[in-house]
Protein backbone atom coordinates (compact mmCIF):
# COMPACT_ATOMS: atom_id res chain seq x y z
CA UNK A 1 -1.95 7.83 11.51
CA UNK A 2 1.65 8.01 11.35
CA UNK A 3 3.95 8.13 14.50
CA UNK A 4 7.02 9.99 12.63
CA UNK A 5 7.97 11.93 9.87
CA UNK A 6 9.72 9.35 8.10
CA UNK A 7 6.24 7.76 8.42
CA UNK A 8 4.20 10.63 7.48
CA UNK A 9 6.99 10.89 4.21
CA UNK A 10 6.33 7.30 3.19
CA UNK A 11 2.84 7.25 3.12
CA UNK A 12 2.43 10.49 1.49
CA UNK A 13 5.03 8.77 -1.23
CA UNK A 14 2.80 6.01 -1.39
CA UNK A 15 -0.40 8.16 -1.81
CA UNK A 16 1.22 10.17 -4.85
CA UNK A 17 2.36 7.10 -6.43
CA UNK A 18 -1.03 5.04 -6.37
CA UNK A 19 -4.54 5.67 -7.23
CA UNK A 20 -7.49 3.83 -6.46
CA UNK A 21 -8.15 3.07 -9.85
CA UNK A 22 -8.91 -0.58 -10.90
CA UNK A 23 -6.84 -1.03 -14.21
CA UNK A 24 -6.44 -4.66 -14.37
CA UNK A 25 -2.80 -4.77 -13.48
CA UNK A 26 -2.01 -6.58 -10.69
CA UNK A 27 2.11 -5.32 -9.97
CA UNK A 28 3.75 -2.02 -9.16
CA UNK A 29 3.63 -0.85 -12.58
CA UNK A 30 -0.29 -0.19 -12.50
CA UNK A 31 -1.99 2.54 -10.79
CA UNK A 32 -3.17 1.00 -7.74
CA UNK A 33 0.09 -0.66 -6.45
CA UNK A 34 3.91 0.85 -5.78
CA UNK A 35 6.23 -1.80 -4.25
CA UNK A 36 8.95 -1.92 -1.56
CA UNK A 37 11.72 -1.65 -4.49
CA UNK A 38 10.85 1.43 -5.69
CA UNK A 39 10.61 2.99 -2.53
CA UNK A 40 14.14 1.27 -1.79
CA UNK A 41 15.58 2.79 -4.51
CA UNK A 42 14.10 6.35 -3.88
CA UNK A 43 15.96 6.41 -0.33
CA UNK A 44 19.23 5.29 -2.57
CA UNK A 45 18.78 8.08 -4.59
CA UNK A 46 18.64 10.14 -1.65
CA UNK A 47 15.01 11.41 -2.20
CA UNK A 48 13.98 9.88 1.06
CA UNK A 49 15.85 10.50 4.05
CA UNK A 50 16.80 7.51 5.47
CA UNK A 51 18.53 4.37 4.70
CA UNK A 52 16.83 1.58 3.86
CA UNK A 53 16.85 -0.10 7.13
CA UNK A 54 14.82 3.03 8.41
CA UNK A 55 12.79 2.59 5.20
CA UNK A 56 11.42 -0.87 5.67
CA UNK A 57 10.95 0.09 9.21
CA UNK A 58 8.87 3.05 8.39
CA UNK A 59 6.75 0.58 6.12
CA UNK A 60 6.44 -2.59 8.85
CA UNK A 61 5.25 0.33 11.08
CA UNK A 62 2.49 1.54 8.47
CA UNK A 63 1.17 -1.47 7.98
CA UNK A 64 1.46 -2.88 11.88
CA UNK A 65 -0.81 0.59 12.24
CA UNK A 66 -3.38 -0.58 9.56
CA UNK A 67 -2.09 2.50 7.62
CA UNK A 68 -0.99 0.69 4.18
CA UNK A 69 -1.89 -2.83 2.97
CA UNK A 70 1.13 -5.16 1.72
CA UNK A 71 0.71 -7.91 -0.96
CA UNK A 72 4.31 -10.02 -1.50
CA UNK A 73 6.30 -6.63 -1.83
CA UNK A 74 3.70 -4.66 -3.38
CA UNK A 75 2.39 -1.69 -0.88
CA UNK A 76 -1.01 0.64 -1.27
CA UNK A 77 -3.02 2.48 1.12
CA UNK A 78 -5.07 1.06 3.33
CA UNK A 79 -8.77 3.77 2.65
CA UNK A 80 -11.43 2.57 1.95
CA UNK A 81 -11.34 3.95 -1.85
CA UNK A 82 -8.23 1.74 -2.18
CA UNK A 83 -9.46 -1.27 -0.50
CA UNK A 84 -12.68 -1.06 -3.08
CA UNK A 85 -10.65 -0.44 -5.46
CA UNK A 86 -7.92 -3.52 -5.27
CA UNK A 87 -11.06 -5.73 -4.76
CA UNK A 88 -12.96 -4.86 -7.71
CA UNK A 89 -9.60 -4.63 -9.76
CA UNK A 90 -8.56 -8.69 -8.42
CA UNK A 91 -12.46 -9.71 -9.75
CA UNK A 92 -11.55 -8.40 -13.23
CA UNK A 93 -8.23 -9.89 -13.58
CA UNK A 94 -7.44 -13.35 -15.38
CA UNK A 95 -5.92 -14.41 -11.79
CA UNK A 96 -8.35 -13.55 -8.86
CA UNK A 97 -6.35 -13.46 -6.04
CA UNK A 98 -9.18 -14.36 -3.51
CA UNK A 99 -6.64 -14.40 -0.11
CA UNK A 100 -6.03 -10.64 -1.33
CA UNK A 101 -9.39 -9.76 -1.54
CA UNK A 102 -10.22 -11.18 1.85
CA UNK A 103 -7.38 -9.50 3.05
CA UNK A 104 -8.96 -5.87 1.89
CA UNK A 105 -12.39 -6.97 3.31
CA UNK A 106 -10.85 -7.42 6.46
CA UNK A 107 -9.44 -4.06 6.44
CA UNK A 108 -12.76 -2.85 5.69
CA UNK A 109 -15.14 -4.53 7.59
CA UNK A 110 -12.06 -3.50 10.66
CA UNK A 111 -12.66 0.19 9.73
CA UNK A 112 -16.38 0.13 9.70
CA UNK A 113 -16.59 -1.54 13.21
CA UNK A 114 -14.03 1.36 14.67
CA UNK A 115 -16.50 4.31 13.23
């Protein structure tokens, strides 16, 4: 759960702008992925208060809480719905990411032993 607002704010951000949907596309401009430059720019806009210092912050605290996952700059929450999702999406896609995949079954298999 998030510790702050500006946490709380970012992850909700993150929730509207993914959906764990596998559609093949494996970069911020699919459905299951946003990345760390468009949330950069949406605190430059000014529709995110905080600079981006606070920003990246806010994210490195997400993910240190297991909150969101992070793939090289691309960002998505860490539910189980999402994890499924990024897994079966990598296993359809030309490029299988496998380090990605055992990254989400971590996550998983990490949220099934805590409940």
């Amino acid at each position: 759960m998030p510790s702050t607002a500006l946490e709380a704010q970012v992850l909700s951000l993150i929730n509207e702008r993914t959906a764990p949907e596998p559609d093949g596309v494996q970069d911020a401009s699919g459905e299951l992925f946003t990345g760390t430059k468009r949330l950069k720019q949406e605190a430059s806009k000014d529709n995110i208060d905080c600079s981006k210092a606070e920003l990246e912050d806010a994210v490195d605290a997400l993910v240190e809480e297991g909150s969101l996952i992070t793939w090289h700059g691309l960002l998505a929450p860490a539910n189980a719905d999402h994890l499924q999702a990024i897994i079966e999406n990598e296993k359809q896609s030309e490029i299988t990411r496998d380090l990605l995949i055992r990254k989400c079954e971590g996550f998983l298999e990490a949220t099934e032993v805590a409940a």
